[in-house]
N, C-alpha and C. Protein backbone atom coordinates (compact mmCIF):
# COMPACT_ATOMS: atom_id res chain seq x y z
N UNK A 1 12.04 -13.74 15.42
CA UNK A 1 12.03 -14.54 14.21
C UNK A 1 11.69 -13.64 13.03
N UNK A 2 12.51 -13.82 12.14
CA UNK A 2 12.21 -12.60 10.31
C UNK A 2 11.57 -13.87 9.44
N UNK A 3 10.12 -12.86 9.07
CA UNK A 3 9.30 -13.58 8.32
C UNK A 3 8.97 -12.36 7.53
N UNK A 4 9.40 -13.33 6.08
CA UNK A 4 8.89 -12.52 4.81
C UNK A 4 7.75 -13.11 4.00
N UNK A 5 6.82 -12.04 4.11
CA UNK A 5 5.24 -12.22 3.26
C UNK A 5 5.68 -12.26 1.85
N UNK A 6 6.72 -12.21 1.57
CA UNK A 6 6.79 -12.36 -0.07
C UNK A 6 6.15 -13.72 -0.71
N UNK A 7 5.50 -13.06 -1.71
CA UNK A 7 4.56 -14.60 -2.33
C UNK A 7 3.66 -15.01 -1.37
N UNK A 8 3.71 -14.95 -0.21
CA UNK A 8 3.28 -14.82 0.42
C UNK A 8 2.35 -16.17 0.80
N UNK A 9 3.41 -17.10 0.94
CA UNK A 9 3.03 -18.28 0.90
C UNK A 9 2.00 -18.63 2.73
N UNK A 10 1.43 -17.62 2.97
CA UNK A 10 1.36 -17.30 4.64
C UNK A 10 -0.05 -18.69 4.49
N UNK A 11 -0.15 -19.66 5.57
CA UNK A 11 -1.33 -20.82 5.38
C UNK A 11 -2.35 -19.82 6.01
N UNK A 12 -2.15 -18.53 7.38
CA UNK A 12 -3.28 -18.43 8.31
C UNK A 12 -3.10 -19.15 9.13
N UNK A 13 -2.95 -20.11 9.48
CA UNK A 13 -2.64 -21.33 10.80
C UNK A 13 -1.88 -20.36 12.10
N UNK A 14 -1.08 -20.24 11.92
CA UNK A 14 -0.47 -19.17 13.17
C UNK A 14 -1.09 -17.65 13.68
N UNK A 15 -1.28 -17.71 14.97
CA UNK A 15 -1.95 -16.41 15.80
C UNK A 15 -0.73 -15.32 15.13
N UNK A 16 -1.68 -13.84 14.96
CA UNK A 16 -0.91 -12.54 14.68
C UNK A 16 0.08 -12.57 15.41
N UNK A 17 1.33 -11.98 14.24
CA UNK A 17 2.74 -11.69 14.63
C UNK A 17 3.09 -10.40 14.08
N UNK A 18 4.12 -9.61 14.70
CA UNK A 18 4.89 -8.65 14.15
C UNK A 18 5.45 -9.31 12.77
N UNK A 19 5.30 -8.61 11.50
CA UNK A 19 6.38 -8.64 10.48
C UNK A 19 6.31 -7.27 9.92
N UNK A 20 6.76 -7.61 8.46
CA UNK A 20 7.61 -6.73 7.83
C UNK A 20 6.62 -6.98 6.16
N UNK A 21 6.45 -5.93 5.27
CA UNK A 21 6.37 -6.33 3.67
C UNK A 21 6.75 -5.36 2.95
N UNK A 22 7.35 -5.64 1.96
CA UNK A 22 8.00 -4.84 1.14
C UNK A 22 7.16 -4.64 -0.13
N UNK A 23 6.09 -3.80 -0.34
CA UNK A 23 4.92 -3.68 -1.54
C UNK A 23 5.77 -3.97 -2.34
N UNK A 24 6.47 -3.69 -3.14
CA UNK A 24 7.19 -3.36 -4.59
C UNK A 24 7.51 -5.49 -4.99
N UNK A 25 7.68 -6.21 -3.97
CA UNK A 25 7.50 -7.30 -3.59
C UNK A 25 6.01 -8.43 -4.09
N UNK A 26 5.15 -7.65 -4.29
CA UNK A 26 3.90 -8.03 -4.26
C UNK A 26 3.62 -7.85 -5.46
N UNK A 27 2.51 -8.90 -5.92
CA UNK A 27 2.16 -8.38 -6.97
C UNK A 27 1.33 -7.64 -7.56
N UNK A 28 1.08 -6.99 -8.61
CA UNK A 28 -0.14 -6.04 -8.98
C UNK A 28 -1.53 -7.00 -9.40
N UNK A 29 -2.39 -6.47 -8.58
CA UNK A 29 -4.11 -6.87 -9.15
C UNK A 29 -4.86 -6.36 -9.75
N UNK A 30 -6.11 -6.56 -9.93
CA UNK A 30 -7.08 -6.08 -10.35
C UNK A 30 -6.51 -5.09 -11.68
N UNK A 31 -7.76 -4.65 -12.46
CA UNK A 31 -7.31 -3.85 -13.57
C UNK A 31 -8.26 -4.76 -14.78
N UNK A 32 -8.50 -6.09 -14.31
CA UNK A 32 -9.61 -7.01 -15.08
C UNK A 32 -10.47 -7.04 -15.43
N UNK A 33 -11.20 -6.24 -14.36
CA UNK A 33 -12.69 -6.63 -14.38
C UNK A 33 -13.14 -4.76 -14.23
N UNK A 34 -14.23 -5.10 -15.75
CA UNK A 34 -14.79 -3.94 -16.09
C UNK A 34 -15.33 -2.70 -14.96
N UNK A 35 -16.04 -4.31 -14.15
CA UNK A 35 -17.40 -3.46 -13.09
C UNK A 35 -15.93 -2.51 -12.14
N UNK A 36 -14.96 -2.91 -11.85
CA UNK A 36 -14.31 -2.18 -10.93
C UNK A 36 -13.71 -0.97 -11.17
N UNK A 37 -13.37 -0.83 -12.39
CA UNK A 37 -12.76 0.17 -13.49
C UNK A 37 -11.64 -0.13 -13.56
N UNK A 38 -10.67 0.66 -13.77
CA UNK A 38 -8.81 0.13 -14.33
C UNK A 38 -8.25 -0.06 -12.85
N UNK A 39 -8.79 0.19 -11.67
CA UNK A 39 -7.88 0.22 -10.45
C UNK A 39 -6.98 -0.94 -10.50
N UNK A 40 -5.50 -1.02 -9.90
CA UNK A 40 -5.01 -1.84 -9.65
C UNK A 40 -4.35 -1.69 -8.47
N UNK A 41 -3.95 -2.84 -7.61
CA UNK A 41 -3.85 -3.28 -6.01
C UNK A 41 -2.54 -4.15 -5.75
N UNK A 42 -2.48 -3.97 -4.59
CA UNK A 42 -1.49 -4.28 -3.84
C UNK A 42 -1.69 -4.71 -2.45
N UNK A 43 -1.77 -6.19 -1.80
CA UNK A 43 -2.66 -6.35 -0.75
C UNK A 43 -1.34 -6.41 0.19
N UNK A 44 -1.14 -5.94 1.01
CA UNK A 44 -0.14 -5.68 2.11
C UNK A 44 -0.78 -6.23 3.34
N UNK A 45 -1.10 -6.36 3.71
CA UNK A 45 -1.58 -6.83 5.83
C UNK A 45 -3.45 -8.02 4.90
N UNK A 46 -3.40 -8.75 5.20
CA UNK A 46 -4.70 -9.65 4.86
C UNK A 46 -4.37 -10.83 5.44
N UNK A 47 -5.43 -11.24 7.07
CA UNK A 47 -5.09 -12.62 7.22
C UNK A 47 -5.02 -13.72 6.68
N UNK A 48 -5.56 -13.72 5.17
CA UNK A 48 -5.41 -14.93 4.37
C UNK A 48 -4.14 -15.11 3.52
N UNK A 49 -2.53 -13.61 4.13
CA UNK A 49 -1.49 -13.98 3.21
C UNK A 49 -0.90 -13.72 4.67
N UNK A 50 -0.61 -12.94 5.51
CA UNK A 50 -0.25 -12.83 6.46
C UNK A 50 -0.67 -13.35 7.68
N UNK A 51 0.68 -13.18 8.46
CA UNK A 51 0.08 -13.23 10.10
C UNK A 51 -0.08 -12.43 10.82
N UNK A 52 -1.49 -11.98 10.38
CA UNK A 52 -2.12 -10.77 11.09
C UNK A 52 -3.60 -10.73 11.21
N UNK A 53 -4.18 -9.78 12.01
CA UNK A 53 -5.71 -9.86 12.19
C UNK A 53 -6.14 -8.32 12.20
N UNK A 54 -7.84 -8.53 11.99
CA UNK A 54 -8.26 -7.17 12.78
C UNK A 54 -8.25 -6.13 11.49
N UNK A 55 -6.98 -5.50 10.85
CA UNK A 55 -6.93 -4.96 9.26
C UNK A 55 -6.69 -5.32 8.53
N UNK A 56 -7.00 -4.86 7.25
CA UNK A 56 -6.19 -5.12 6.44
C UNK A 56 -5.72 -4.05 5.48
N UNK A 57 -4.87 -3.85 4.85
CA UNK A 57 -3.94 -2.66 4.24
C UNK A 57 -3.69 -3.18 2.93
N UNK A 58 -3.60 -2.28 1.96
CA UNK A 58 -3.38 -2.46 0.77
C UNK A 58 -2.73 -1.11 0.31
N UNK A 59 -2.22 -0.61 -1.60
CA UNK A 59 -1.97 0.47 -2.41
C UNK A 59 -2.80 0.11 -3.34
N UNK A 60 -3.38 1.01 -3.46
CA UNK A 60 -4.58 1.34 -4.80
C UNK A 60 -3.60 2.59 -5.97
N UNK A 61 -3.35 1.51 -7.31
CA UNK A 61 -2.77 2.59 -8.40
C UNK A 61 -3.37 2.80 -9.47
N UNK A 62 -3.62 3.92 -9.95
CA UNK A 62 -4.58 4.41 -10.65
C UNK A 62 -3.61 4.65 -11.90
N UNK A 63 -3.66 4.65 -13.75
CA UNK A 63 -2.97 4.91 -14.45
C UNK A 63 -3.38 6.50 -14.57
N UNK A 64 -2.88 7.32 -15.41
CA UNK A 64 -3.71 8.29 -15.90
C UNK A 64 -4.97 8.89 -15.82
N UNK A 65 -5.68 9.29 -15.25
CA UNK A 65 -7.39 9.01 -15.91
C UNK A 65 -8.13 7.94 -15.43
N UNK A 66 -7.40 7.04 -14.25
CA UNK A 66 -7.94 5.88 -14.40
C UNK A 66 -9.05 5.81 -13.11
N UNK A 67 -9.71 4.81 -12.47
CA UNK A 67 -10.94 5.10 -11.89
C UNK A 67 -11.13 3.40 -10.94
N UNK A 68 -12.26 3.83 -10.28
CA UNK A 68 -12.65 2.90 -9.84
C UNK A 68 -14.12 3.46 -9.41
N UNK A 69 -14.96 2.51 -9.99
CA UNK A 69 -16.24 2.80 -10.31
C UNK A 69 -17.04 3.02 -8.59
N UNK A 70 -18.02 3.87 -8.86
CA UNK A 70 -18.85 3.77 -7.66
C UNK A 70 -19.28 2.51 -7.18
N UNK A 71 -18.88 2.31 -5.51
CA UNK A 71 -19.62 1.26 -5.09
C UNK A 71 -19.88 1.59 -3.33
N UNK A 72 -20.20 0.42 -2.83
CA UNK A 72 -20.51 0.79 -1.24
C UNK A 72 -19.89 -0.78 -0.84
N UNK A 73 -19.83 -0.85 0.40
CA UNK A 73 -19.58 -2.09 1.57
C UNK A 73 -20.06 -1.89 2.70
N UNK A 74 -19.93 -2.79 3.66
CA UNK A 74 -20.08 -2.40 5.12
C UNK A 74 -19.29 -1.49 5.33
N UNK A 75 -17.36 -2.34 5.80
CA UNK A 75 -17.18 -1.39 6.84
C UNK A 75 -16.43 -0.14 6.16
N UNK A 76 -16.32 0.66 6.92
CA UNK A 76 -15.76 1.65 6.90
C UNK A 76 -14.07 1.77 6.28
N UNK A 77 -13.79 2.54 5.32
CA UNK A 77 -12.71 2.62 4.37
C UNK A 77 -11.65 3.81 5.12
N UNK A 78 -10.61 3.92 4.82
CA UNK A 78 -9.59 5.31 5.04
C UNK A 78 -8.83 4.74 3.43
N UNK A 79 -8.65 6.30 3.12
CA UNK A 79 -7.26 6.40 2.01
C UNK A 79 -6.42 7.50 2.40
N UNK A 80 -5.21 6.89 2.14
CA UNK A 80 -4.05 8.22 1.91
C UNK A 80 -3.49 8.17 0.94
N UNK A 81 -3.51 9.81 0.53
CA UNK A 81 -3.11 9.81 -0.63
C UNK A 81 -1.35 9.97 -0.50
N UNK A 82 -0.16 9.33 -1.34
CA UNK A 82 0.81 9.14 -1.56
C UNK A 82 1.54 9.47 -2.60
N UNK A 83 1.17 9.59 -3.96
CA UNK A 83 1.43 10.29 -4.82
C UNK A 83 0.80 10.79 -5.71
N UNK A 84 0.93 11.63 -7.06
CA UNK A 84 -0.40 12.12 -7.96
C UNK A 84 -1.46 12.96 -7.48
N UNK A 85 -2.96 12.62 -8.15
CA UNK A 85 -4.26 13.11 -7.32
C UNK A 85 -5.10 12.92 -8.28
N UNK A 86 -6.40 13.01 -7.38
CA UNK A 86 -7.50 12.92 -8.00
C UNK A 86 -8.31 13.13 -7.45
N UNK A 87 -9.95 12.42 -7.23
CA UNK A 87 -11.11 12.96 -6.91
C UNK A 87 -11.31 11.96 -5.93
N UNK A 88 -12.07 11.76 -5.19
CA UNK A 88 -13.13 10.25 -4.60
C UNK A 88 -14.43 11.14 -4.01
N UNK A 89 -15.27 10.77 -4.84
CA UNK A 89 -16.03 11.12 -4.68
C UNK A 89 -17.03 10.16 -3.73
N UNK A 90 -18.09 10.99 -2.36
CA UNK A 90 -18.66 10.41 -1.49
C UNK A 90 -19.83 10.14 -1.48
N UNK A 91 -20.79 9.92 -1.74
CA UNK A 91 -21.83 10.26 -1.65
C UNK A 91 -22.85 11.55 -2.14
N UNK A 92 -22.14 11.66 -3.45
CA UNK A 92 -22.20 12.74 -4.25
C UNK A 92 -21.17 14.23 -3.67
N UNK A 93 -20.27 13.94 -3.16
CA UNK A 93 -19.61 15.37 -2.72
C UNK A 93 -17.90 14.67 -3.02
N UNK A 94 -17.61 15.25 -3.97
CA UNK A 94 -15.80 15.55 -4.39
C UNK A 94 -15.08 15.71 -3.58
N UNK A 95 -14.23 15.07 -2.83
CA UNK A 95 -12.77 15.16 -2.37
C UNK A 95 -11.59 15.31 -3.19
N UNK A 96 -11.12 16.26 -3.33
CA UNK A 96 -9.45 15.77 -3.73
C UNK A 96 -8.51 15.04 -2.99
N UNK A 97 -7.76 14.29 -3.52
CA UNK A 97 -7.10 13.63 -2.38
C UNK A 97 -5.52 13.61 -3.55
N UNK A 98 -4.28 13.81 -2.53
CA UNK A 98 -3.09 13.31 -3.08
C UNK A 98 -2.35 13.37 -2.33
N UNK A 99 -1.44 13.53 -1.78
CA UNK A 99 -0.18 12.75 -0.84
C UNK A 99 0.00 14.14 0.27
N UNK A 100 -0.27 12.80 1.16
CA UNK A 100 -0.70 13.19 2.84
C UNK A 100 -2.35 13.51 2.75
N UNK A 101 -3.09 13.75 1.94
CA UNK A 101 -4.31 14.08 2.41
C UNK A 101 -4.97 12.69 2.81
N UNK A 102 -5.54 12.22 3.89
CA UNK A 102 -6.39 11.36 4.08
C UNK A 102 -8.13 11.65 4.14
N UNK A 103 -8.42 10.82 3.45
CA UNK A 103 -10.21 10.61 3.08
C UNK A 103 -10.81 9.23 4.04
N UNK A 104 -11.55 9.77 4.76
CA UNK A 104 -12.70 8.67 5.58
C UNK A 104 -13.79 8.72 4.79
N UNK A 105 -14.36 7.18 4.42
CA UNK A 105 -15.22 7.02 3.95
C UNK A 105 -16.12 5.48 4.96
N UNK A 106 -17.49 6.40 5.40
CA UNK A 106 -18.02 6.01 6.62
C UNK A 106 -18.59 4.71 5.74
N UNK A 107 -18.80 3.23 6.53
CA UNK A 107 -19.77 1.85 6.11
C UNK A 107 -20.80 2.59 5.26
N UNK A 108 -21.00 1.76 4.03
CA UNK A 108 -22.15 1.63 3.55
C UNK A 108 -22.20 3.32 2.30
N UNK A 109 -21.32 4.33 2.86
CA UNK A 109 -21.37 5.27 1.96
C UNK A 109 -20.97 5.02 0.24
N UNK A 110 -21.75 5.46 -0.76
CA UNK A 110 -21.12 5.18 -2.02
C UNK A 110 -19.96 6.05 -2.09
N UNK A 111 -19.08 5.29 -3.01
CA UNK A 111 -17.50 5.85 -3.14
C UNK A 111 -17.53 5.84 -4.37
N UNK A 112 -16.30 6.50 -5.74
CA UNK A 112 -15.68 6.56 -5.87
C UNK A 112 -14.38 6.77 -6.38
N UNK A 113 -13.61 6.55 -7.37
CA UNK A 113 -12.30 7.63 -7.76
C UNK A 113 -12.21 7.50 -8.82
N UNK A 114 -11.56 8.82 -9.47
CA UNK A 114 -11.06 9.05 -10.98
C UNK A 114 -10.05 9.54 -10.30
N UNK A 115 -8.95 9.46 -10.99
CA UNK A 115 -7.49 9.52 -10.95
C UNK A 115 -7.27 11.14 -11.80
N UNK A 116 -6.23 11.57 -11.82
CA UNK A 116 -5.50 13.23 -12.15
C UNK A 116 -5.19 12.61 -14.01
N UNK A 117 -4.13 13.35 -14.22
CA UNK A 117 -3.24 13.54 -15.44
C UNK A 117 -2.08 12.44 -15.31
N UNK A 118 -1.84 12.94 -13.65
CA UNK A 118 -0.42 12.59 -13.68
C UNK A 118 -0.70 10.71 -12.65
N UNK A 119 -1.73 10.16 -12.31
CA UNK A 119 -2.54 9.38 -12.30
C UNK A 119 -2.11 9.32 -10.54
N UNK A 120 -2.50 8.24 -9.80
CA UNK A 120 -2.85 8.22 -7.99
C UNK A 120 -2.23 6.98 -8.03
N UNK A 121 -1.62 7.34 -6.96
CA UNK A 121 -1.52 5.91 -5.80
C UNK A 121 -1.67 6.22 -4.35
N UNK A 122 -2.41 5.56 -3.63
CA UNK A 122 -2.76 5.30 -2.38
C UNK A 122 -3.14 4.64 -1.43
N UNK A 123 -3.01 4.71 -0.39
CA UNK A 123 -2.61 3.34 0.62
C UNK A 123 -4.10 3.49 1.18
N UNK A 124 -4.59 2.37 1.45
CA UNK A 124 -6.17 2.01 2.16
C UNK A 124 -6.13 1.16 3.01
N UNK A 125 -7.13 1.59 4.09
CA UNK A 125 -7.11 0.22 5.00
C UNK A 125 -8.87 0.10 5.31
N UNK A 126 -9.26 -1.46 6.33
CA UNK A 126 -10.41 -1.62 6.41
C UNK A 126 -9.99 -2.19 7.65
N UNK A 127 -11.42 -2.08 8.80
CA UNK A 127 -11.55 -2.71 9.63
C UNK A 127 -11.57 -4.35 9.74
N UNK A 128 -11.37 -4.46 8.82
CA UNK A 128 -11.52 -6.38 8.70
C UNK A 128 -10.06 -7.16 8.65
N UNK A 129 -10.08 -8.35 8.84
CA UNK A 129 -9.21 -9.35 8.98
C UNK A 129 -8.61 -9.49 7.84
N UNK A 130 -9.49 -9.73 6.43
CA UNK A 130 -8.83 -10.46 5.30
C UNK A 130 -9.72 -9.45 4.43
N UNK A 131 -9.25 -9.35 3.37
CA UNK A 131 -9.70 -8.33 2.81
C UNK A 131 -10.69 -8.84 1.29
N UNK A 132 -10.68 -10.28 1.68
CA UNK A 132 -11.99 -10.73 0.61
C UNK A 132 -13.27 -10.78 1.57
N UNK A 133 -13.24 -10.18 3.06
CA UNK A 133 -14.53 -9.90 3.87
C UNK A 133 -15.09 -8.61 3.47
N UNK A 134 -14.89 -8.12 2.43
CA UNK A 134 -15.33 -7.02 1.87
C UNK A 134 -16.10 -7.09 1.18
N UNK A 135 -17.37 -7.06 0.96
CA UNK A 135 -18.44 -7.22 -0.02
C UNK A 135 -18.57 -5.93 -0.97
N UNK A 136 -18.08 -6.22 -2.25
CA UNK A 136 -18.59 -4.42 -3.04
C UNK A 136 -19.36 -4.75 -3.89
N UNK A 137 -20.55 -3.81 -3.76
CA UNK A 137 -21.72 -3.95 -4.36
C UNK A 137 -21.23 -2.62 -4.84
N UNK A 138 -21.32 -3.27 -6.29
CA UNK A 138 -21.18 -1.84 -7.50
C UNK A 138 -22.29 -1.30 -7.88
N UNK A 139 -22.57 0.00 -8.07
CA UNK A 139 -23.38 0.91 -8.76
C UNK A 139 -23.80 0.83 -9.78
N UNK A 140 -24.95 1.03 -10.26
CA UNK A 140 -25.38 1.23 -11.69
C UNK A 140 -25.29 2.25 -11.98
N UNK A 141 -24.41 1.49 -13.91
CA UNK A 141 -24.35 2.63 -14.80
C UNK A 141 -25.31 3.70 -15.13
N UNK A 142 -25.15 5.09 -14.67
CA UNK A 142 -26.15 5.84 -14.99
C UNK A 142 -26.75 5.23 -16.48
């Protein structure tokens, strides 16, 4: 059976299935709200749009310069970087990251990114089901 997450009218009611999503399909988030910085998103695999469990997957795009403020969560984060570059910083120690490099960032560690010149995009995933089970507790402004 071909099931498209577009809009992604998905209720959750049905046990995980194989599909398919086409990001470019989806729409862009975040970029609103101060505390997070300019990041903007792309939620790809989340049991509350899909039929799926267990991860969830998203693209994180950064403009220019752009950022996403230090914060922490429980679980445990991965990024790959896909195009551009920039920093993500861990727990006070600098990563560069840009396409193919992947960054583990262990539960509970503070994170996080300023974007290049030529600005980032990159794909993230989390151990969780739906990806509003993510609690981010942001950092204070020095």
């Amino acid at each position: 059976m071909e099931m498209s997450c577009e809009a992604t009218g998905w209720s959750g009611a049905r046990a995980a299935q194989g599909f398919s999503v086409d990001a470019a399909s989806l729409p862009l988030e975040g970029g609103v709200d101060p505390e997070f910085g300019t990041v903007r998103w792309r939620t790809l695999v989340s049991s509350d749009r899909t039929p799926s469990e267990a991860l969830t997957l998203g693209l994180a795009e950064f403009a220019p310069f752009g950022t996403l403020s230090p914060h922490r969560h429980a679980p445990a984060e991965f990024y790959l970087g896909l195009e551009g570059a920039g920093i993500v910083t861990i727990d006070g120690v600098a990563h560069p990251i840009g396409p193919g490099v992947a960054v583990f960032i262990p539960g509970e560690a503070e994170h996080g990114v300023v974007a290049g010149a030529e600005g980032l995009r990159f794909a993230y995933g989390f151990p969780t089901a739906r990806f509003a089970e993510v609690d981010y507790r942001f950092s204070q402004a020095g």
